[in-house]
PDB file of N, CA and C in Angstrom:
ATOM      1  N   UNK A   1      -0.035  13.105   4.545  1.00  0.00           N
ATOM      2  CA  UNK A   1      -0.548  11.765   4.748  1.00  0.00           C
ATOM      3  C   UNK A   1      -1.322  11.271   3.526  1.00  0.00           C
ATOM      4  N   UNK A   2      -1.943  12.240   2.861  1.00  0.00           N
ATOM      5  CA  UNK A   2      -2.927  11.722   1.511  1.00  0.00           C
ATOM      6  C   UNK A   2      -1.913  11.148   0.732  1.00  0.00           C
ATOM      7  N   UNK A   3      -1.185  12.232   0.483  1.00  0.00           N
ATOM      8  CA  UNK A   3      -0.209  11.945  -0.806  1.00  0.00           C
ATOM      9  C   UNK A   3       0.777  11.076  -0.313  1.00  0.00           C
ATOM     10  N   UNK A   4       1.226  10.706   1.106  1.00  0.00           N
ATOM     11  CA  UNK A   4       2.298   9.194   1.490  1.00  0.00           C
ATOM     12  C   UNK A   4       0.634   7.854   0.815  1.00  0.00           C
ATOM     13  N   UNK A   5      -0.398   7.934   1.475  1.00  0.00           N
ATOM     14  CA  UNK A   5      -1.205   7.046   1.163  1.00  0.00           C
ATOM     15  C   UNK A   5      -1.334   6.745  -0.643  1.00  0.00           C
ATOM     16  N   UNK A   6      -1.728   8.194  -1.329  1.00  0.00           N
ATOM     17  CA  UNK A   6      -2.139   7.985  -2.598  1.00  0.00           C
ATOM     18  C   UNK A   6      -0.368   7.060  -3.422  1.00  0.00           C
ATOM     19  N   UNK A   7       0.490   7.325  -2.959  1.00  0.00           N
ATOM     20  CA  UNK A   7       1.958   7.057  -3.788  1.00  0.00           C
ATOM     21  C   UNK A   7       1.837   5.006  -3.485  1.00  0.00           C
ATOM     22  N   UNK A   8       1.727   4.675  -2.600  1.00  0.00           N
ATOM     23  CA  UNK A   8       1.669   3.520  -2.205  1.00  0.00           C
ATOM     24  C   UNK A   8       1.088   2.103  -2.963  1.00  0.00           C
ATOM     25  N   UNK A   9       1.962   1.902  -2.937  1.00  0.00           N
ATOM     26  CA  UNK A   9       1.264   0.480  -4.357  1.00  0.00           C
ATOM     27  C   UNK A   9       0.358  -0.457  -3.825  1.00  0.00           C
ATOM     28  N   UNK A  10      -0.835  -1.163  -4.106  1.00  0.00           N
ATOM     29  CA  UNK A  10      -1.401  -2.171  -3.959  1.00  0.00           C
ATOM     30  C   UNK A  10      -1.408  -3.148  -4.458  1.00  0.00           C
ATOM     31  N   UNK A  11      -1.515  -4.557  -4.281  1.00  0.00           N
ATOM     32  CA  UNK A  11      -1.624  -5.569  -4.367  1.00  0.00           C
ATOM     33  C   UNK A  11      -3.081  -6.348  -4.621  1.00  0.00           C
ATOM     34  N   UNK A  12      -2.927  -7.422  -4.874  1.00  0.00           N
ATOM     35  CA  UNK A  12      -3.884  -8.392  -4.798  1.00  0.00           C
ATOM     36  C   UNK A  12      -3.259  -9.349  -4.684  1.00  0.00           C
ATOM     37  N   UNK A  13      -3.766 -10.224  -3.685  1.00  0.00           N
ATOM     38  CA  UNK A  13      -2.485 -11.878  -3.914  1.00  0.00           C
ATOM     39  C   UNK A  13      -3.507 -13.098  -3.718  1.00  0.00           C
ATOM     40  N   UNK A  14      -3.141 -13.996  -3.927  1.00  0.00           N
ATOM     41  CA  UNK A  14      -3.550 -15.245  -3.829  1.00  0.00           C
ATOM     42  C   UNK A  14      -2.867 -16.414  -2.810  1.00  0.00           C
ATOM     43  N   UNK A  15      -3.288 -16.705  -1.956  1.00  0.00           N
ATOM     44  CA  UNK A  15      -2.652 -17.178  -1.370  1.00  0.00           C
ATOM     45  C   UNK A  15      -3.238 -19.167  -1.052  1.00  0.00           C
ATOM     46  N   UNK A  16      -2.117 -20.149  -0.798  1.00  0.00           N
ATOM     47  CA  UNK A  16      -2.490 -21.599  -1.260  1.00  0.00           C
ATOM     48  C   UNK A  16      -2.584 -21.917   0.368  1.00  0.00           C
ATOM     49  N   UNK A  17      -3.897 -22.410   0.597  1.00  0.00           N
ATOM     50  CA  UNK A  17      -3.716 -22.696   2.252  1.00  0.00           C
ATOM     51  C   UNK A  17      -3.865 -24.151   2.292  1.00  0.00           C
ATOM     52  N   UNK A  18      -3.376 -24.932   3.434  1.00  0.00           N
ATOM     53  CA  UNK A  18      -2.846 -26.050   3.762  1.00  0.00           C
ATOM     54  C   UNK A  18      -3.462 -27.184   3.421  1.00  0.00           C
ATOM     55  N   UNK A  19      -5.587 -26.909   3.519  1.00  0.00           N
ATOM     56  CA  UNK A  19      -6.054 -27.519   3.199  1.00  0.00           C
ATOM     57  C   UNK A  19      -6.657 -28.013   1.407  1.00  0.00           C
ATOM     58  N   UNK A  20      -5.685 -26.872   0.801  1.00  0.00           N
ATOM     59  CA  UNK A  20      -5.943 -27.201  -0.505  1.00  0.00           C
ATOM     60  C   UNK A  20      -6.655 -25.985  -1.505  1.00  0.00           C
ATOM     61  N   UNK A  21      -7.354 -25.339  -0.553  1.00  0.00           N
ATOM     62  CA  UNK A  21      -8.053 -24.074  -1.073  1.00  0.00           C
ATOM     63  C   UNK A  21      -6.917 -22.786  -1.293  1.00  0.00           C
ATOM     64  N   UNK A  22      -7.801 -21.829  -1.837  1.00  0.00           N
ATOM     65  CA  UNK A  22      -6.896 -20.324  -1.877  1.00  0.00           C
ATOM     66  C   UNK A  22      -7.669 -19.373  -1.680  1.00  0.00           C
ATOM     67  N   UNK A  23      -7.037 -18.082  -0.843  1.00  0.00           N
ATOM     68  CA  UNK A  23      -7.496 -17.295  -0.799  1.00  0.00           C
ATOM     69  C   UNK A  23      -7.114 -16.077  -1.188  1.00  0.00           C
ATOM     70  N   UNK A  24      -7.994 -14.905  -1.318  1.00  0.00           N
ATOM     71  CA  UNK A  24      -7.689 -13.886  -2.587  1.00  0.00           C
ATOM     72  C   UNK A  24      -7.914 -12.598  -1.553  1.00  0.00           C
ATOM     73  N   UNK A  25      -6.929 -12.075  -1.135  1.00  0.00           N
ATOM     74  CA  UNK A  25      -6.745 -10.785  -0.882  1.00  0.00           C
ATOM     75  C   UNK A  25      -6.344  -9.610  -1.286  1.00  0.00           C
ATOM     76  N   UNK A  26      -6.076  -8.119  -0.706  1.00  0.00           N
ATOM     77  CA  UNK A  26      -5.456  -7.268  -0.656  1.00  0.00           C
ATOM     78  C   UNK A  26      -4.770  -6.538  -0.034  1.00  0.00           C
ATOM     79  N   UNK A  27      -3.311  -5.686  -0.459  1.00  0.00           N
ATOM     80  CA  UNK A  27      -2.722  -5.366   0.559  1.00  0.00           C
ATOM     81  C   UNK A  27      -1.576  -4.152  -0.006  1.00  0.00           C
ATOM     82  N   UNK A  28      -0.809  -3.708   0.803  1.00  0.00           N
ATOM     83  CA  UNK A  28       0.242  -2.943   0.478  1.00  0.00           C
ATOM     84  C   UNK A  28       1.522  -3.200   0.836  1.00  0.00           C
ATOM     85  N   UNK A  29       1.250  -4.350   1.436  1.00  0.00           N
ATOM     86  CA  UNK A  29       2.473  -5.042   1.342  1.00  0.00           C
ATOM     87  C   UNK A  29       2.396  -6.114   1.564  1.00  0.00           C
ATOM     88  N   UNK A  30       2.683  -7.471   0.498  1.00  0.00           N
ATOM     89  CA  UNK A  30       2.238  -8.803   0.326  1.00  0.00           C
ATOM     90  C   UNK A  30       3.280  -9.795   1.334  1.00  0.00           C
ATOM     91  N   UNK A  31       4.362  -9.766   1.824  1.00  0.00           N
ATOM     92  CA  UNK A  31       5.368  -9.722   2.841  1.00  0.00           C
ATOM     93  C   UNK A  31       4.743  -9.933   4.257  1.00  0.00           C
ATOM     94  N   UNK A  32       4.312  -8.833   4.581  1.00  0.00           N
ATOM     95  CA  UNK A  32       3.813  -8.652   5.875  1.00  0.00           C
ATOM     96  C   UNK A  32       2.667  -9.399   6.259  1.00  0.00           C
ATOM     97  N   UNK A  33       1.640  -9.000   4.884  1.00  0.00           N
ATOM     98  CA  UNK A  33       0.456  -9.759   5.121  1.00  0.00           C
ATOM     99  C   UNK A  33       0.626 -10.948   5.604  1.00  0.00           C
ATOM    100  N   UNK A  34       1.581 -11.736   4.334  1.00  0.00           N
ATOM    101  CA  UNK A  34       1.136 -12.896   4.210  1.00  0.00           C
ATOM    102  C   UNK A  34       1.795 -13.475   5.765  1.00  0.00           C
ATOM    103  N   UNK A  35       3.328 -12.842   6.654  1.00  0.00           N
ATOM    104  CA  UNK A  35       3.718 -13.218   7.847  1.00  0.00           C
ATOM    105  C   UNK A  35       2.053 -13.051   8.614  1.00  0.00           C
ATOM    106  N   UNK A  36       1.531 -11.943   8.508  1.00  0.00           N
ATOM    107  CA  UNK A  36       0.089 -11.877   9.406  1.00  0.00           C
ATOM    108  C   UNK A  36      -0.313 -12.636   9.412  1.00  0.00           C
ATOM    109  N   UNK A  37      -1.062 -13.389   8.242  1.00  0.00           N
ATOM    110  CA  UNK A  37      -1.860 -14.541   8.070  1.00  0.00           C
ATOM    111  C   UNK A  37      -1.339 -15.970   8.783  1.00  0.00           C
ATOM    112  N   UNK A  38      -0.099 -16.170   8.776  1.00  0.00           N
ATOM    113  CA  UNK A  38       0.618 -17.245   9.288  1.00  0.00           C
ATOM    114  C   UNK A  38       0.721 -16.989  10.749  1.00  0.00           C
ATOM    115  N   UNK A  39       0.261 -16.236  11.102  1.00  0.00           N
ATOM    116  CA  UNK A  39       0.369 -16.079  12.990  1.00  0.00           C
ATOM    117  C   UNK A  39      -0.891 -15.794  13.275  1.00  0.00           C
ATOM    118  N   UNK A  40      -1.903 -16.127  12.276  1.00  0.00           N
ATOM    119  CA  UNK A  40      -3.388 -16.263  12.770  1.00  0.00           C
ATOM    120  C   UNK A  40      -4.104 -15.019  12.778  1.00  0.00           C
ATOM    121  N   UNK A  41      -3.109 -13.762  12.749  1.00  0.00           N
ATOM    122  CA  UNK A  41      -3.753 -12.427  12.206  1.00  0.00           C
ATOM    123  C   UNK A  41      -4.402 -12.505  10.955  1.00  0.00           C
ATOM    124  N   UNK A  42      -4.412 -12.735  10.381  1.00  0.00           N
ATOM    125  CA  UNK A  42      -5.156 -13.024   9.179  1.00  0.00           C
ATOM    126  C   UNK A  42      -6.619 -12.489   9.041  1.00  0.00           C
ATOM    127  N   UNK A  43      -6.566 -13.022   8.333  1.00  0.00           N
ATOM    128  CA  UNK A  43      -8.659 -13.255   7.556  1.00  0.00           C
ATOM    129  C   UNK A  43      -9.316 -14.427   8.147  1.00  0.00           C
ATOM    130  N   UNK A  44     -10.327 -14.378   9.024  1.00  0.00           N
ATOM    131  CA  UNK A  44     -10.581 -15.491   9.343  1.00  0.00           C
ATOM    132  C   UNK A  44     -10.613 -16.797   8.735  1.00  0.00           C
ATOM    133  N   UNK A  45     -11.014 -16.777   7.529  1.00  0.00           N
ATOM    134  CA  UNK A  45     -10.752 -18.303   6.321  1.00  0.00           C
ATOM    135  C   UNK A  45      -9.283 -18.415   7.000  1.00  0.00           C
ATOM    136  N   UNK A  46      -8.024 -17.983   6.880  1.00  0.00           N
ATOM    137  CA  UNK A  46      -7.128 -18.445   6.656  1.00  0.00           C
ATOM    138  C   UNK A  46      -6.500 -18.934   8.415  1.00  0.00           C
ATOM    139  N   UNK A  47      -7.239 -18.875   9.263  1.00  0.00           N
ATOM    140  CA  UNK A  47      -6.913 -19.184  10.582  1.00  0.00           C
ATOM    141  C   UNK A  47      -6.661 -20.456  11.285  1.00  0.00           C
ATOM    142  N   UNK A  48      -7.848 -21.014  10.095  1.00  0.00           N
ATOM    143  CA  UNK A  48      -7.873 -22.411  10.433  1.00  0.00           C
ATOM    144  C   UNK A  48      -7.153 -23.446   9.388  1.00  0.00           C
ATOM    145  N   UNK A  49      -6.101 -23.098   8.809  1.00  0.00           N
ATOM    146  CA  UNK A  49      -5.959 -23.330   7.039  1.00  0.00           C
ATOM    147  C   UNK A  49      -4.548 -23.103   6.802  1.00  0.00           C
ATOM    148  N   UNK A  50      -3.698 -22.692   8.328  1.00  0.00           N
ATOM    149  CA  UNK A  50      -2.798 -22.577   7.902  1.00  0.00           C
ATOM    150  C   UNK A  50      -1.852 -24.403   7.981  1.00  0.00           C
ATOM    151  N   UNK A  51      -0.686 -23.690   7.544  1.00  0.00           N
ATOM    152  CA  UNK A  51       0.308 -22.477   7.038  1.00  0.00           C
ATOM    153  C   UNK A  51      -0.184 -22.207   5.656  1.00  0.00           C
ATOM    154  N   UNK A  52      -0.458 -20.960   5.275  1.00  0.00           N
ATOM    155  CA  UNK A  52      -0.504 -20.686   3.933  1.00  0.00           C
ATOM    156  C   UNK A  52       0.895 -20.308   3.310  1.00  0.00           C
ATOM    157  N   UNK A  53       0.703 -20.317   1.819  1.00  0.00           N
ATOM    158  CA  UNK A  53       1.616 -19.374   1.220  1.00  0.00           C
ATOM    159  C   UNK A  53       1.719 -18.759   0.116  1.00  0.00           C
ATOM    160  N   UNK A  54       1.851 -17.862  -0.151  1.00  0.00           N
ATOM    161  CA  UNK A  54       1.865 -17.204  -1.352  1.00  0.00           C
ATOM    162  C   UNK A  54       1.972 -17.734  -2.966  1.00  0.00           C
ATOM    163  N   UNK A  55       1.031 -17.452  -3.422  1.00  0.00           N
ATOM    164  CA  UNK A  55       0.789 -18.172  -5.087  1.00  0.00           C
ATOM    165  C   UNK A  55       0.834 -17.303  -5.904  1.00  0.00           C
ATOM    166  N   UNK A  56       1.008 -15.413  -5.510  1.00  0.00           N
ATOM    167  CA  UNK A  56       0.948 -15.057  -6.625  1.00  0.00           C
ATOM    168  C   UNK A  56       0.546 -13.692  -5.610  1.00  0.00           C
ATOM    169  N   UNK A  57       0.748 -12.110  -6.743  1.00  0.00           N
ATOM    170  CA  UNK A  57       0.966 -11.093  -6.236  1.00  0.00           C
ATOM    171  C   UNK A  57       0.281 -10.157  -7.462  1.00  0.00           C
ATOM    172  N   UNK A  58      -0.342  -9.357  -7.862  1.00  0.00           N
ATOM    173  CA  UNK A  58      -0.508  -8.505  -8.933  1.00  0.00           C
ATOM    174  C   UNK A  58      -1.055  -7.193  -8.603  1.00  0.00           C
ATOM    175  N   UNK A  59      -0.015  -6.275  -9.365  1.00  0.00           N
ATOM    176  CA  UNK A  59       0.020  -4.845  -8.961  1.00  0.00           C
ATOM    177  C   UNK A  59      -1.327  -4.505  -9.070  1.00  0.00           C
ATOM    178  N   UNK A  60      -1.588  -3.380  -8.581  1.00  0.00           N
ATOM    179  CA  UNK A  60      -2.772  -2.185  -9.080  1.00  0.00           C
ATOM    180  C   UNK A  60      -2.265  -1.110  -8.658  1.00  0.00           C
ATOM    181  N   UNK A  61      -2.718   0.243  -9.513  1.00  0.00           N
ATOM    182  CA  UNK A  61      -2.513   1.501  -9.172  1.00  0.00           C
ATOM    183  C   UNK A  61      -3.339   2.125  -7.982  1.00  0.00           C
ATOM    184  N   UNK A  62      -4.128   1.437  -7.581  1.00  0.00           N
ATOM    185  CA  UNK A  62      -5.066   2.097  -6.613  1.00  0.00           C
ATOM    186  C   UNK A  62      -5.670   1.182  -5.670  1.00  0.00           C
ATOM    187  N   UNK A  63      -6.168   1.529  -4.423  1.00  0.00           N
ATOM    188  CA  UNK A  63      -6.782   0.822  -3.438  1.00  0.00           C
ATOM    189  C   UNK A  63      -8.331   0.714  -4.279  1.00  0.00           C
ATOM    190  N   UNK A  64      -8.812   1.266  -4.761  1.00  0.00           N
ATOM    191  CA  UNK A  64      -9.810   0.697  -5.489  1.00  0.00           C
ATOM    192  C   UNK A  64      -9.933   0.193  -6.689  1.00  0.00           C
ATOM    193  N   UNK A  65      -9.293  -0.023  -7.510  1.00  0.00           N
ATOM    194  CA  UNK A  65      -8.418  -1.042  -8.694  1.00  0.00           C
ATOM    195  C   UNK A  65      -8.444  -1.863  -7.865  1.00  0.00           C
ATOM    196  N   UNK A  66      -7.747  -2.090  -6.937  1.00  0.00           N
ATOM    197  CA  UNK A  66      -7.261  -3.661  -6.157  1.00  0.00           C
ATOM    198  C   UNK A  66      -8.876  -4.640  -5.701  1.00  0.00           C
ATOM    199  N   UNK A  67      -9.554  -3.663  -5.271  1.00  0.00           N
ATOM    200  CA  UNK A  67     -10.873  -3.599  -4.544  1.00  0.00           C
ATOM    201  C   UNK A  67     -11.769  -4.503  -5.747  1.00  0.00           C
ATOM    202  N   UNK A  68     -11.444  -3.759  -6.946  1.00  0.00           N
ATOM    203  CA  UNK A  68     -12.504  -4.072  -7.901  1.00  0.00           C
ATOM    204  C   UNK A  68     -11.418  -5.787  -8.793  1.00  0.00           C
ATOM    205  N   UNK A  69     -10.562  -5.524  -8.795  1.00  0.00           N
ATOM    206  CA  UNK A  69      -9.967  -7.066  -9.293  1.00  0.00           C
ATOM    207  C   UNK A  69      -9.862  -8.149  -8.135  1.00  0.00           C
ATOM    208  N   UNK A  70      -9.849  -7.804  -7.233  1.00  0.00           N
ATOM    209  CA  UNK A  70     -10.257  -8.766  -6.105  1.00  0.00           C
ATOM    210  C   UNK A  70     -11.467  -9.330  -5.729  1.00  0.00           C
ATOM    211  N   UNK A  71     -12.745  -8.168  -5.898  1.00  0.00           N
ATOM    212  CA  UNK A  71     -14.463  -8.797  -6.323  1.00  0.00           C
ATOM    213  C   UNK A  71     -13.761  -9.741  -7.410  1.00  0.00           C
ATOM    214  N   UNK A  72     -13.464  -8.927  -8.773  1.00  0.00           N
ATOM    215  CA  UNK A  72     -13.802 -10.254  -9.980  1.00  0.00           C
ATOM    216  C   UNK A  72     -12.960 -11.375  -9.815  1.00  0.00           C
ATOM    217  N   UNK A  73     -11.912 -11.290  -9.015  1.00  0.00           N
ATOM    218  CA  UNK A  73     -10.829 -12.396  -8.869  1.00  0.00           C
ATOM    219  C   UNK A  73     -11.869 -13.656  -7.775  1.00  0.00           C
ATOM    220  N   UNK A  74     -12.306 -12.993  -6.723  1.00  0.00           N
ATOM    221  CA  UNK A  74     -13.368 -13.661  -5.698  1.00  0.00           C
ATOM    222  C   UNK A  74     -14.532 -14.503  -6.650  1.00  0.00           C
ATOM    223  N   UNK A  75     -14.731 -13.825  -7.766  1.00  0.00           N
ATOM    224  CA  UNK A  75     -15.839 -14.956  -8.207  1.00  0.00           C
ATOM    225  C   UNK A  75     -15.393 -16.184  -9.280  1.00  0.00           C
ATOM    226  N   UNK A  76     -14.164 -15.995  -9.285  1.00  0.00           N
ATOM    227  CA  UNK A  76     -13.510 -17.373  -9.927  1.00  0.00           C
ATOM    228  C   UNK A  76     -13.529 -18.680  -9.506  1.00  0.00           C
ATOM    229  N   UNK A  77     -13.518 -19.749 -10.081  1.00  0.00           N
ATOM    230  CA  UNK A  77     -12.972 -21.210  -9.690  1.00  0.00           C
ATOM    231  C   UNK A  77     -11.726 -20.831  -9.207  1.00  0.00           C
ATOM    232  N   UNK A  78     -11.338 -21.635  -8.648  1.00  0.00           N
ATOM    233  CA  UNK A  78     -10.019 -22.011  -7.963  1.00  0.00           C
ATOM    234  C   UNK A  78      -9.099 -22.050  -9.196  1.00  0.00           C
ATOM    235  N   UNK A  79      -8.980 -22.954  -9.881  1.00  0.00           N
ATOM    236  CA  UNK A  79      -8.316 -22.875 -11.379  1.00  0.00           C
ATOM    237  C   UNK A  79      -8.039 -21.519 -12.225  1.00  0.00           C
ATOM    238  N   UNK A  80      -9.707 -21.103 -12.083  1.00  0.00           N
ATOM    239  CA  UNK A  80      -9.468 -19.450 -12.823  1.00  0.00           C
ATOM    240  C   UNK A  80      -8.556 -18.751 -11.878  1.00  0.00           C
ATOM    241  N   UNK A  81      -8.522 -18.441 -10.758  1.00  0.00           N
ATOM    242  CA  UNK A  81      -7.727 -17.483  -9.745  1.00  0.00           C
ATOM    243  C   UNK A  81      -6.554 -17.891 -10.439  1.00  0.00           C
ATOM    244  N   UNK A  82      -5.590 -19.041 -10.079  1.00  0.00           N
ATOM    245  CA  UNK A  82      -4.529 -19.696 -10.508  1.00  0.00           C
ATOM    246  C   UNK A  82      -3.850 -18.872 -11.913  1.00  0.00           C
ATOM    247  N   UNK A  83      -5.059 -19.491 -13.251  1.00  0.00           N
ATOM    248  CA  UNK A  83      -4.547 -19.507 -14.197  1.00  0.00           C
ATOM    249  C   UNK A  83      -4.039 -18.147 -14.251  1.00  0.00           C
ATOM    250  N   UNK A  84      -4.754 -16.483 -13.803  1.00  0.00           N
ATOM    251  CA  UNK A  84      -4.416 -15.347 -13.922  1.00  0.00           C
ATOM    252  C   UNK A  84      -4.108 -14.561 -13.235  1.00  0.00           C
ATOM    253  N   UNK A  85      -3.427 -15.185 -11.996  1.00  0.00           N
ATOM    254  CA  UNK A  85      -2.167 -14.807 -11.452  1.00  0.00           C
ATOM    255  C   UNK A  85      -0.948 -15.421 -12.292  1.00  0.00           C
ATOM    256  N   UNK A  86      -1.314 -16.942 -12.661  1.00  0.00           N
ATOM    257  CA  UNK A  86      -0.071 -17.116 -13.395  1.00  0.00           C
ATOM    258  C   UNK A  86       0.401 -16.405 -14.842  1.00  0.00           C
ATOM    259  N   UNK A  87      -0.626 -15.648 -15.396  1.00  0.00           N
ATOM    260  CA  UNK A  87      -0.544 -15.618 -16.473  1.00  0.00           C
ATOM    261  C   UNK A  87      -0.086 -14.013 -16.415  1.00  0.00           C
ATOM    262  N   UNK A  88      -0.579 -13.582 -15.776  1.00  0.00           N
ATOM    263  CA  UNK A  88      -0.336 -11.825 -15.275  1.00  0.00           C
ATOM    264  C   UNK A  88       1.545 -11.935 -14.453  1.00  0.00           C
ATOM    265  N   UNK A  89       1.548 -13.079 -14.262  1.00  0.00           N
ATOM    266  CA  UNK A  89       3.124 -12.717 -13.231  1.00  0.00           C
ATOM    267  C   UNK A  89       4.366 -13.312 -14.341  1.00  0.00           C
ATOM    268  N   UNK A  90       3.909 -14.425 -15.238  1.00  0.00           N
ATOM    269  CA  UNK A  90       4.346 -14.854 -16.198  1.00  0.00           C
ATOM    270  C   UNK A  90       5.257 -16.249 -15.365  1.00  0.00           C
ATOM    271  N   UNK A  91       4.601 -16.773 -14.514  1.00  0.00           N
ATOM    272  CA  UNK A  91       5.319 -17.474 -14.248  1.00  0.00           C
ATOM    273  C   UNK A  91       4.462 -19.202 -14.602  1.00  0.00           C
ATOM    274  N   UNK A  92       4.955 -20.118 -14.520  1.00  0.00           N
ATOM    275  CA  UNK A  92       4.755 -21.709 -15.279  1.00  0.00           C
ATOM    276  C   UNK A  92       3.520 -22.310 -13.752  1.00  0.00           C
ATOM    277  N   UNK A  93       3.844 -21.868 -12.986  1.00  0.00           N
ATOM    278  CA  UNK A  93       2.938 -22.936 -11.784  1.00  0.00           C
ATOM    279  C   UNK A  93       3.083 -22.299 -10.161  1.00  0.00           C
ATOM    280  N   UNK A  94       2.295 -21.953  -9.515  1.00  0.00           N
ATOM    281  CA  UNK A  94       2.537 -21.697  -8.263  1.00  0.00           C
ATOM    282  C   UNK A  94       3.586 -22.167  -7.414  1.00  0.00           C
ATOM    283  N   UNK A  95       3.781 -21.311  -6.425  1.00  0.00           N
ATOM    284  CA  UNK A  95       5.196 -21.404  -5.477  1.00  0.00           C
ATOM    285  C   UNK A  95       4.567 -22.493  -4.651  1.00  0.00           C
TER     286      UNK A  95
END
């Protein structure tokens, strides 16, 4: 069980909710989550906010890597979150 847990990739994602805001999570599988979040399983922010959707995804090697770029990702502007997911995924503008 350690070593199925330790092999397992993490995430951080960003996600664009209905009312205009985003929110910055983590996960091990960005798929599922983000279906969670859309059926109100979610994070409470995102309950009232839906439909959200996905803006962006960035690896980490570890559940605490993810932990610690998700604090510094959490203290961004809205713009900053944006710009470095976009810039880390290489893509021109959110989905």
């Amino acid at each position: 069980m350690i070593e199925e847990r330790a092999a397992r990739d993490w995430w951080v994602y960003v996600l664009a909710c209905a009312d205009g805001t985003h929110y910055t999570g983590i996960t091990t599988d960005p798929d599922r989550r983000l279906a969670q979040h859309n059926a109100g399983r979610g994070a409470c922010y995102t309950r009232t906010r839906r439909p959200v959707s996905l803006v962006g995804v960035l690896p980490c090697p570890s559940h605490g890597d993810a932990l610690r770029l998700e604090r510094r990702m959490k203290r961004l502007p809205p713009a900053g979150k944006l710009k470095l997911v976009l810039a880390e995924t290489g893509s021109e503008k959110p989905a």
